[in-house]
Protein backbone atom coordinates (compact mmCIF):
# COMPACT_ATOMS: atom_id res chain seq x y z
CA UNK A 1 -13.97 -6.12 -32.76
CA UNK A 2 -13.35 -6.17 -28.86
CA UNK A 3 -13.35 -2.78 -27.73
CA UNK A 4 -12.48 -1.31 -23.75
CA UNK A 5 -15.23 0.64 -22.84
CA UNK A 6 -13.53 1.85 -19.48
CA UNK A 7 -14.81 4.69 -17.83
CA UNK A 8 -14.53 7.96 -19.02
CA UNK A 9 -11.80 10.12 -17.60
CA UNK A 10 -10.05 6.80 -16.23
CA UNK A 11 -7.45 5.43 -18.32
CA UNK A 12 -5.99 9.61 -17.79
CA UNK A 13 -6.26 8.94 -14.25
CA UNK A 14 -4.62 5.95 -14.27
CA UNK A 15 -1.84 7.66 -16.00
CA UNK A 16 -1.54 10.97 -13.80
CA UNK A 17 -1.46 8.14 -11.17
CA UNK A 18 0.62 5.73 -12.76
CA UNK A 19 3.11 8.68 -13.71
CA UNK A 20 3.63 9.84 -10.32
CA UNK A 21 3.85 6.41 -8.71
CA UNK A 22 6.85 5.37 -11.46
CA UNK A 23 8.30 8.41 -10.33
CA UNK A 24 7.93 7.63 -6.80
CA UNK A 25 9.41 4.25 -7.48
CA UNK A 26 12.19 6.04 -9.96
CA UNK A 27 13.42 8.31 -6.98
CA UNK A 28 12.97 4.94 -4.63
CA UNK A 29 15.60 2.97 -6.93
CA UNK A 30 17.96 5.65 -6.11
CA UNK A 31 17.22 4.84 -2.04
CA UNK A 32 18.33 1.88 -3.30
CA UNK A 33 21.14 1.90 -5.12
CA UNK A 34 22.44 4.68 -2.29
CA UNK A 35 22.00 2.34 0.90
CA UNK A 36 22.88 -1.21 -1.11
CA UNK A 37 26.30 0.90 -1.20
CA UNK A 38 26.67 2.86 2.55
CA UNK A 39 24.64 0.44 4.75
CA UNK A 40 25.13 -3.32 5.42
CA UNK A 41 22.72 -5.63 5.33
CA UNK A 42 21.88 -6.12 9.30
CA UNK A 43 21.51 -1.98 9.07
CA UNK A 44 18.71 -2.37 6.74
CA UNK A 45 17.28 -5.21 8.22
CA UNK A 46 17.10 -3.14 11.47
CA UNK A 47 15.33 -0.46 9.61
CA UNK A 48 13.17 -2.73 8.18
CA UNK A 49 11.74 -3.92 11.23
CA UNK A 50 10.91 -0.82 12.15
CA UNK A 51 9.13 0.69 8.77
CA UNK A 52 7.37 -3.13 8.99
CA UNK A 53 6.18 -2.49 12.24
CA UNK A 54 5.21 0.81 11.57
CA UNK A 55 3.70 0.03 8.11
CA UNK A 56 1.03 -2.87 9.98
CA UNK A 57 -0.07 0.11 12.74
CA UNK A 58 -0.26 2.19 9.63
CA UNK A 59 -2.49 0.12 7.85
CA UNK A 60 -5.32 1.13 10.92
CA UNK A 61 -6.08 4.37 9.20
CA UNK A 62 -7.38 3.01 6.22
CA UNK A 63 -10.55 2.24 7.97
CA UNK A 64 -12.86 2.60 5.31
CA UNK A 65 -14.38 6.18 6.12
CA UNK A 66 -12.47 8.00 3.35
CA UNK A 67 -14.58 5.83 1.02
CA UNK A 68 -17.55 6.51 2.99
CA UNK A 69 -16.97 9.68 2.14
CA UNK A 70 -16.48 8.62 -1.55
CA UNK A 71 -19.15 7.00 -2.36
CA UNK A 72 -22.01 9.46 -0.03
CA UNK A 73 -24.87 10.75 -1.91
CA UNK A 74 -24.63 14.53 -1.86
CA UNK A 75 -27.48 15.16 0.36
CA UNK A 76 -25.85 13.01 3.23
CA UNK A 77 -21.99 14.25 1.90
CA UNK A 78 -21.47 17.78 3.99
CA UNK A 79 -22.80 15.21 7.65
CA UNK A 80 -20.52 11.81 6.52
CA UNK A 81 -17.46 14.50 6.56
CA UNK A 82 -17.99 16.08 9.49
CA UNK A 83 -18.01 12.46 11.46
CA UNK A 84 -15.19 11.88 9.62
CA UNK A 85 -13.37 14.46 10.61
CA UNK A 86 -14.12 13.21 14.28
CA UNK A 87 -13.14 9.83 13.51
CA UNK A 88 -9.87 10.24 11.74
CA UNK A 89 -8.79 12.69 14.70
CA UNK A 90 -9.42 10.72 17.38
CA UNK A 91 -8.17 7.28 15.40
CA UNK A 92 -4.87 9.15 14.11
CA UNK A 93 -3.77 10.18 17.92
CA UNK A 94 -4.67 7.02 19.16
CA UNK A 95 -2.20 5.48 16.72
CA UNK A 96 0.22 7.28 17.27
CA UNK A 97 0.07 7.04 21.58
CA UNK A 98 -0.37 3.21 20.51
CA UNK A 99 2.92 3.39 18.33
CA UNK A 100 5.01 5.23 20.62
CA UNK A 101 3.79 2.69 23.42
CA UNK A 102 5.58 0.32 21.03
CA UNK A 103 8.42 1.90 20.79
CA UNK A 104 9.10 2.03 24.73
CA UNK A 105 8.03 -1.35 25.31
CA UNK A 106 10.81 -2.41 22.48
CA UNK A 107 13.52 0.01 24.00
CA UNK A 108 12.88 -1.58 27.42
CA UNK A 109 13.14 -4.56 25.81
CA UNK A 110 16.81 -3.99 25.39
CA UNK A 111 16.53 -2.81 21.58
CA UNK A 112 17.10 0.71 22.03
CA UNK A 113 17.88 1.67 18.76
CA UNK A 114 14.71 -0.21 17.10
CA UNK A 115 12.50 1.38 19.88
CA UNK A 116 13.33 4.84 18.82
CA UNK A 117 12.97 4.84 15.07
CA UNK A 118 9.83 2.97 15.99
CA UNK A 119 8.19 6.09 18.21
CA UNK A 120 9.78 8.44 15.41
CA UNK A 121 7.78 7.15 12.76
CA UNK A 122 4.48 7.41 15.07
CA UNK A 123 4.96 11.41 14.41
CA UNK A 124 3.38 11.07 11.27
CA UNK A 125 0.33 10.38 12.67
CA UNK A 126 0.02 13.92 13.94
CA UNK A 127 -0.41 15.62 10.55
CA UNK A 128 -2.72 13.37 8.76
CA UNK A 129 -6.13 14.16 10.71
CA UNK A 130 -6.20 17.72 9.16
CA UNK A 131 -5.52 16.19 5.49
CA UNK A 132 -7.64 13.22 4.79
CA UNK A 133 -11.20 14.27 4.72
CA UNK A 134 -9.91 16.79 1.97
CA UNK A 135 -8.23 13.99 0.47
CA UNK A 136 -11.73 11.84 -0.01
CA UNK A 137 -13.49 14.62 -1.21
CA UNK A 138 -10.78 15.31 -4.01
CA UNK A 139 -10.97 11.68 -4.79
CA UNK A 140 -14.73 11.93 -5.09
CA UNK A 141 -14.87 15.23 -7.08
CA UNK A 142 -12.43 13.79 -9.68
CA UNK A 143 -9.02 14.90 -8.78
CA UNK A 144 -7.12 11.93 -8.95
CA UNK A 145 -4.04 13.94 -10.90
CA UNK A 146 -3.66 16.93 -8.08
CA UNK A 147 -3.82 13.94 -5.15
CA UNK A 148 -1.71 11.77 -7.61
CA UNK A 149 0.99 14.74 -7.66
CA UNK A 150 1.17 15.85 -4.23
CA UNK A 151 1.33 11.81 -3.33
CA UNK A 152 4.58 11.44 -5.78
CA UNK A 153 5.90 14.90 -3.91
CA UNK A 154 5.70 13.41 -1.11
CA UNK A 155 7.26 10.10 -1.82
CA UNK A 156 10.26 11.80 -3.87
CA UNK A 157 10.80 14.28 -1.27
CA UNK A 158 11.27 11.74 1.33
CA UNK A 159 13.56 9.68 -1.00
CA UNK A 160 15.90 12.35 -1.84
CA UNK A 161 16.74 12.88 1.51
CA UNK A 162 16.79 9.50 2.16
CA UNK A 163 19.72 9.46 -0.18
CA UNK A 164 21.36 12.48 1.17
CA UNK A 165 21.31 11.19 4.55
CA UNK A 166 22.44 7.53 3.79
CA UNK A 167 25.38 9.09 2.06
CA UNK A 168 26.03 11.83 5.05
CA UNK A 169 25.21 9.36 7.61
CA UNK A 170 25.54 5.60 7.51
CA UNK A 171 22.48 4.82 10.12
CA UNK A 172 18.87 2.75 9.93
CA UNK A 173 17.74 6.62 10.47
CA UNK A 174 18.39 7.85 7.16
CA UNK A 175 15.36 5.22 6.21
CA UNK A 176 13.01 6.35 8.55
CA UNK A 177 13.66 10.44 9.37
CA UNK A 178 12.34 10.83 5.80
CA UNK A 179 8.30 9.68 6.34
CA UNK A 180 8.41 12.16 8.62
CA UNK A 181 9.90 15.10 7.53
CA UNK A 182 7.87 14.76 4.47
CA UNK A 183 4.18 14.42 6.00
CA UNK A 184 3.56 18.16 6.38
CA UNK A 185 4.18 18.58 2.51
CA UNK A 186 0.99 16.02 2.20
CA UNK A 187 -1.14 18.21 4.55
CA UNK A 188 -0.13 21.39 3.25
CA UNK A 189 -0.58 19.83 -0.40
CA UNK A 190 -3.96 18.21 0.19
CA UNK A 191 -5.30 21.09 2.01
CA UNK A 192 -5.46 23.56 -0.85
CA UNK A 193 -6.21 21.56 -3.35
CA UNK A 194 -9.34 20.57 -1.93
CA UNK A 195 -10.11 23.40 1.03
CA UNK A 196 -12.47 21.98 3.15
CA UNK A 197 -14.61 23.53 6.41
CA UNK A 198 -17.61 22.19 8.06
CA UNK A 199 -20.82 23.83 7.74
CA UNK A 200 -22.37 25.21 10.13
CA UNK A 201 -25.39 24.11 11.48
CA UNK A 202 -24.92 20.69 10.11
CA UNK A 203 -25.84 17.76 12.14
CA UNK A 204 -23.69 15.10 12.03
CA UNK A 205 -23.77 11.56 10.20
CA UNK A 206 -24.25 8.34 12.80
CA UNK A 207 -21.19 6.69 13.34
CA UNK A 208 -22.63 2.89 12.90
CA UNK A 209 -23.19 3.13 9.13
CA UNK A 210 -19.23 3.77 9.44
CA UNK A 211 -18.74 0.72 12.06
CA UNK A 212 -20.50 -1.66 9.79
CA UNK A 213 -18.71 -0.75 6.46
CA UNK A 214 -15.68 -0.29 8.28
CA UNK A 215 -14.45 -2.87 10.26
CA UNK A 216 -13.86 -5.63 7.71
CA UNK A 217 -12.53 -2.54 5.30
CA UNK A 218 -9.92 -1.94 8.29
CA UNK A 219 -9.26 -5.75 9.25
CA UNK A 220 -8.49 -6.13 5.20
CA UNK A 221 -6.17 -3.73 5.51
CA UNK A 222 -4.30 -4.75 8.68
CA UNK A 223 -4.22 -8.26 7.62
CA UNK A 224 -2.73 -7.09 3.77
CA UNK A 225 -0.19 -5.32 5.40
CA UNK A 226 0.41 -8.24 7.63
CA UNK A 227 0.78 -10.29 4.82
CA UNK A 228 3.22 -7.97 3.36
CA UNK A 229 5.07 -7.59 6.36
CA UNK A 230 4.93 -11.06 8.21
CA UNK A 231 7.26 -13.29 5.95
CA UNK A 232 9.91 -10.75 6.24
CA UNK A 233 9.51 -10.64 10.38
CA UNK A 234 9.58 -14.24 9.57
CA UNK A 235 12.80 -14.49 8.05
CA UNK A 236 13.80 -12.19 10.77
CA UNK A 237 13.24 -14.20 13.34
CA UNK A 238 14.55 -17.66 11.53
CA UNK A 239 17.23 -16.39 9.58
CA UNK A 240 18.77 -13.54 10.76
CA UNK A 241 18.98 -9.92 10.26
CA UNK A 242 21.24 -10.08 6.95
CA UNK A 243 18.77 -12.71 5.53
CA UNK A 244 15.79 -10.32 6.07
CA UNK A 245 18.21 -7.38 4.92
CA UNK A 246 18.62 -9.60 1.31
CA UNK A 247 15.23 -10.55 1.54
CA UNK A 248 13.35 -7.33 1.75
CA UNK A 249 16.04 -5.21 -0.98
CA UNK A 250 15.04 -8.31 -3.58
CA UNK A 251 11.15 -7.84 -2.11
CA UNK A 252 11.70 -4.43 -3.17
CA UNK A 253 12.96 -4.70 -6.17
CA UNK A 254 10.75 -7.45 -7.54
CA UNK A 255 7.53 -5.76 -6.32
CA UNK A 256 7.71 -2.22 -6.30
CA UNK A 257 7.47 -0.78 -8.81
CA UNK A 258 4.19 -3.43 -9.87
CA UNK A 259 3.34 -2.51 -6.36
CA UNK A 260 2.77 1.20 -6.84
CA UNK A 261 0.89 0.51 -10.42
CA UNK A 262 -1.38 -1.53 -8.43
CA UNK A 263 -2.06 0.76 -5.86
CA UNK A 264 -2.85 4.04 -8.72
CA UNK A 265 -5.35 1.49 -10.25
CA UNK A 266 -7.03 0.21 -7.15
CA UNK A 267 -7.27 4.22 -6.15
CA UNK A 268 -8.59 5.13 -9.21
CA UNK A 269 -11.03 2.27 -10.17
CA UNK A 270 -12.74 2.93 -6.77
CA UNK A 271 -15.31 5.99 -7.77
CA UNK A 272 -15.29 4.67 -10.98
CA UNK A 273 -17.04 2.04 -9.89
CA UNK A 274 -19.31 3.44 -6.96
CA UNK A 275 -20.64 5.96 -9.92
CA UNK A 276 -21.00 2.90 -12.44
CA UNK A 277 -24.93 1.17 -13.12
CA UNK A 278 -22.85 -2.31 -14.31
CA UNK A 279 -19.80 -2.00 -11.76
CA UNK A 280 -18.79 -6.04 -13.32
CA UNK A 281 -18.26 -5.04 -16.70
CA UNK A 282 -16.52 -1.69 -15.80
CA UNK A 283 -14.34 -4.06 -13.46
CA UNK A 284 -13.84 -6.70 -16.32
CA UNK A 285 -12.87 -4.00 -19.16
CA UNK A 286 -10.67 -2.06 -16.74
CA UNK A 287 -8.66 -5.08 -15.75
CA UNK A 288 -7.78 -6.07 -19.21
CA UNK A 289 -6.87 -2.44 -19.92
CA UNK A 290 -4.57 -2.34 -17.02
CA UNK A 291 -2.91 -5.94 -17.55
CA UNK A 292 -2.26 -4.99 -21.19
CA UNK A 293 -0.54 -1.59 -19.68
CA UNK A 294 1.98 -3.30 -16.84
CA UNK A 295 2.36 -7.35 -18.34
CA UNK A 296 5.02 -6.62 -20.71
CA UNK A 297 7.11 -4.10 -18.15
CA UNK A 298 6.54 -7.71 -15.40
CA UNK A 299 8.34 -9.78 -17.71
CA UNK A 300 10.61 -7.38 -19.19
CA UNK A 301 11.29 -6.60 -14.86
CA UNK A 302 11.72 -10.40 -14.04
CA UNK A 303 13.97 -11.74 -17.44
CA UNK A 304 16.44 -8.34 -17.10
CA UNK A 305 17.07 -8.74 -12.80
CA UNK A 306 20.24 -10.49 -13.67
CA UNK A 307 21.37 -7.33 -15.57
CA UNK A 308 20.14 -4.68 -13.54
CA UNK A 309 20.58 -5.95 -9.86
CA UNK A 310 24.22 -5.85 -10.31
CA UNK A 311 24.44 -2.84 -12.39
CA UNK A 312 22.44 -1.08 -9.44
CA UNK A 313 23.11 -2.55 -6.53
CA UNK A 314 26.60 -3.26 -6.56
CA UNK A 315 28.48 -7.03 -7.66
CA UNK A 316 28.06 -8.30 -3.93
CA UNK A 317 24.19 -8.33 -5.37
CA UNK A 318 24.15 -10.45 -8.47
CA UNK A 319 23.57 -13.41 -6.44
CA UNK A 320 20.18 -12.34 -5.32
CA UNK A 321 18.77 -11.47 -8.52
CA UNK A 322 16.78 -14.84 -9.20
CA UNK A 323 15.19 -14.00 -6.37
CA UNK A 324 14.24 -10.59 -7.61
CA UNK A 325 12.86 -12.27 -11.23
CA UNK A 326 10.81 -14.60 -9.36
CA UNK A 327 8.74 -12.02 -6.62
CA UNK A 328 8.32 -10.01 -9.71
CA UNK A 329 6.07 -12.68 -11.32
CA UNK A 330 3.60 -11.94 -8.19
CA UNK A 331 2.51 -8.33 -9.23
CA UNK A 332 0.25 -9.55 -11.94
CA UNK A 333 -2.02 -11.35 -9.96
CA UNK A 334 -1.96 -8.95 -7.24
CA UNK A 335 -3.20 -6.15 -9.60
CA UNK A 336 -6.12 -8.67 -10.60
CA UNK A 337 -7.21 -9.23 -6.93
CA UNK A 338 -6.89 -5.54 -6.01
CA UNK A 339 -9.46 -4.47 -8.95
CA UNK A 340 -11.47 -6.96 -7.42
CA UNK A 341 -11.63 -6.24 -3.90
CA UNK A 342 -12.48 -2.49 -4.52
CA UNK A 343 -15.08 -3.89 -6.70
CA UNK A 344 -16.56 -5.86 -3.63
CA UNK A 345 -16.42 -3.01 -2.19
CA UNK A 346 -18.22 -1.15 -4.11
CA UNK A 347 -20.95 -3.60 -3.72
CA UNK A 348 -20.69 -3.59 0.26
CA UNK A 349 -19.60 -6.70 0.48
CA UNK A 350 -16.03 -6.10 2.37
CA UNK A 351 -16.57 -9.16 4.61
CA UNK A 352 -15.90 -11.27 1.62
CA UNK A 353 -12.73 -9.49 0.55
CA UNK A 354 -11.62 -9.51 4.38
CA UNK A 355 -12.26 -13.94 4.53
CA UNK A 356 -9.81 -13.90 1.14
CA UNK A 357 -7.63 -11.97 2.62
CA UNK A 358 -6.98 -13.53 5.54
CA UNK A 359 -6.90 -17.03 3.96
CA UNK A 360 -4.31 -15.67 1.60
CA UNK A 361 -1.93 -13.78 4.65
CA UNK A 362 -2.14 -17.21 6.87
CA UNK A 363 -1.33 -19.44 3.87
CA UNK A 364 1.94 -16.59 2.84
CA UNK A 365 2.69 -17.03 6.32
CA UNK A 366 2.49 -20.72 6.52
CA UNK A 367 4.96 -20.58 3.55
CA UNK A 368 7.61 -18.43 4.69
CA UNK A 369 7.84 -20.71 8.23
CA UNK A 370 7.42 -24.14 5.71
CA UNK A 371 10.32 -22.89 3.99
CA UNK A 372 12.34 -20.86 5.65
CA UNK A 373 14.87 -23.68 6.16
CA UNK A 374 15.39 -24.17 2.44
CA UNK A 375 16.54 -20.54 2.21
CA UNK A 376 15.03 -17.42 0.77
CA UNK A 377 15.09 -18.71 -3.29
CA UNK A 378 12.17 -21.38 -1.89
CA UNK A 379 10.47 -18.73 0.06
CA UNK A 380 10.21 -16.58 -2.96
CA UNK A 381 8.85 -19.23 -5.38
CA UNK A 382 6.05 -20.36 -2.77
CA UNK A 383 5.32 -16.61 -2.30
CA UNK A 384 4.40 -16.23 -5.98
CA UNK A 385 2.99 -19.45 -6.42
CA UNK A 386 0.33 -19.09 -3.64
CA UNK A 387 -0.51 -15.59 -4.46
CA UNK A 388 -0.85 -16.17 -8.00
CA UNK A 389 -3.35 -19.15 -7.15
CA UNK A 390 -5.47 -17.85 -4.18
CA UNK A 391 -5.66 -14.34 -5.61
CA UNK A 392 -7.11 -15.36 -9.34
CA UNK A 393 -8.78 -18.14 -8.25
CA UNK A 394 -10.75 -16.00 -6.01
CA UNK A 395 -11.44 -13.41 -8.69
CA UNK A 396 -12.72 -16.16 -11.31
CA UNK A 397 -15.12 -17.56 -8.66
CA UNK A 398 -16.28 -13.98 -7.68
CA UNK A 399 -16.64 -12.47 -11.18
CA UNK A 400 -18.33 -16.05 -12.46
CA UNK A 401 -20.67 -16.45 -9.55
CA UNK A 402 -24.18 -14.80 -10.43
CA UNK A 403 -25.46 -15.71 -6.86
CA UNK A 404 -24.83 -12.70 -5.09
CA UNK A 405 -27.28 -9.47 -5.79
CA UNK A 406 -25.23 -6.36 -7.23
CA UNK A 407 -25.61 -3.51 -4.27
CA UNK A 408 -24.13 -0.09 -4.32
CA UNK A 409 -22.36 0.96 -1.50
CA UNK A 410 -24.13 4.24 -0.01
């Protein structure tokens, strides 16, 4: 009889995780449903620009030295945090000086409005260097359901302003204020449940163990987000800002809920697998676990958009809820090639994931420009159909090859 010998403690990880991610999503359906109703569609396309611009600088501070930290032996553990500390401090300001640079060259630019909520969403930088090595270590000591909480917190606190504002206030603001009135819950949050202070006495770890592992590990991440982000500045920039206003509510709703399940399993597989002797088979077993968990609510999502898009969005919606069935068909394969890219990771082989990746962002992008002029129903059906190949035709290859030597990261 088959049998899923997953990890032990994961599959209650995954659903702390999973939990607090559907309520994160639950409490995002509201945003929703609140600014489909108060804003038009060239407000949120305006906003949208700005959280996508913000969201690819963003994607810089995952730069690989939280799983440094992760995956350290303990001898070398109380040194790797101590550079980390340094690293994420000077990285996080330098984001946000970069951001807000942004922001005036864009207000200069003669878009004002975009410029500011631009810089405004660079404040968030400022409270995440005190927070993140004691979010690595709670990761690594097995904590996944305190960091999973005070991550849904976060997200639903944000949200439920969101919604007070965009009924108060009809503005792109009411999107963006919230990220930042809600990072100090995160570093309050993350700071006791993991306190955290650095040793004295304690020499500190070299900082090119942390270059090597983490550049690809960062340009992975900056291209993903690219990838997420780019079609939509795409249709932007060929369609208009009430296109990109449809386009990213359907993006939305197709993906994000699958979106947020992917992201608790890649999050929790991670020390799973850097603790794991046979990191394949944990990888294997744990994938089939999780696609038994989200297939049925992916095509349950994609076959019930014509019901619900209305329902929730308003009547002036229903049109756009093909497009909403067919981006949902896109999460499955995405939670395939996210279990294995933190599995290559594992094995220190981020270069690999980062060639994927980037072959997969230029061909979305290629896509989205290809089609563009056939509107956004043939935008969305290329989007899945490329993902779906490049992503699990790159896991088969990687999980069938037996050419490359299992390493542990250290």
């Amino acid at each position: 009889m088959f049998a899923l010998n997953v990890p032990s403690g994961f599959a209650a990880q995954l659903a702390a995780y999973g939990a607090s991610e559907a309520a994160a999503k639950a409490s995002r359906l509201f945003v929703v449903v609140a600014v489909a109703r108060t804003l038009d569609a060239e407000m949120i396309g305006l906003a949208a620009a700005a959280l996508g611009a913000g969201d690819i600088l963003k994607s810089l501070t995952e730069n690989g030295v939280g799983q440094r930290l992760i995956s350290a032996p303990e001898k070398d553990l109380e040194a790797r945090a101590q550079t980390a500390r340094r690293i994420f401090s000077v990285w996080c300001l330098g984001l946000c000086a970069l951001q807000m640079a942004i922001g005036a060259l864009a207000y200069l630019a003669g878009a004002p409005l975009l410029g500011g909520l631009i810089a405004l969403l660079a404040l968030e930088y400022l409270f995440m260097p005190a927070g993140l090595v004691e979010a690595a270590l709670a990761m690594r000591h097995g904590k996944m359901r305190g960091v999973a909480a005070i991550s849904g917190a976060q997200v639903v606190g944000a949200n439920a302003l969101t919604i007070v504002l965009a009924l108060l206030w009809a503005s792109p603001l009411a999107l963006v204020l919230p990220r930042v009135l809600a990072a100090p819950i995160w570093l309050i949050a993350m700071r006791r449940l993991h306190p955290w202070h650095p040793a004295p006495g304690t020499s500190h770890a070299p900082l090119r163990p942390f270059f090597e592992f983490g550049w690809p590990v960062l340009g992975t991440e900056l291209v993903k987000t690219c990838r997420l982000q780019a079609d939509k500045l795409v249709v932007g920039a060929l369609l208009g800002a009430e296109a990109l206003g449809i386009y990213y509510m359907a993006f939305n709703a197709g993906l994000g809920l699958a979106a947020s399940f992917t992201q608790a399993f890649s999050v929790v597989l991670f020390p799973h697998l850097c603790a794991s002797g046979n990191r394949r088979v944990v990888l294997r077993q744990s994938l089939v676990m999780a696609a038994l968990l989200l297939s049925p609510v992916i095509f349950a999502q994609a076959l019930l958009a014509p019901l619900y898009v209305p329902f929730l969005l308003g009547p002036d919606w229903a049109a756009q809820a093909h497009i909403v069935s067919i981006l949902c068909l896109a999460a499955l394969p995405a939670l395939v090639w996210s279990g294995v890219a933190g599995w290559l990771r594992s094995e220190n082989r981020p270069r690999a994931e980062l060639a994927i990746s980037c072959a997969l962002a230029a061909a979305l992008i290629v896509n989205s420009m290809a089609l563009a002029p056939f509107g956004l129903t043939a935008i969305a059906t290329g989007y899945t159909l490329i993902s779906t190949v490049i992503m699990l035709g790159a896991a088969f290859v990687l999980l069938s090859s037996r050419s490359a030597p299992e390493g542990a990261l250290a």
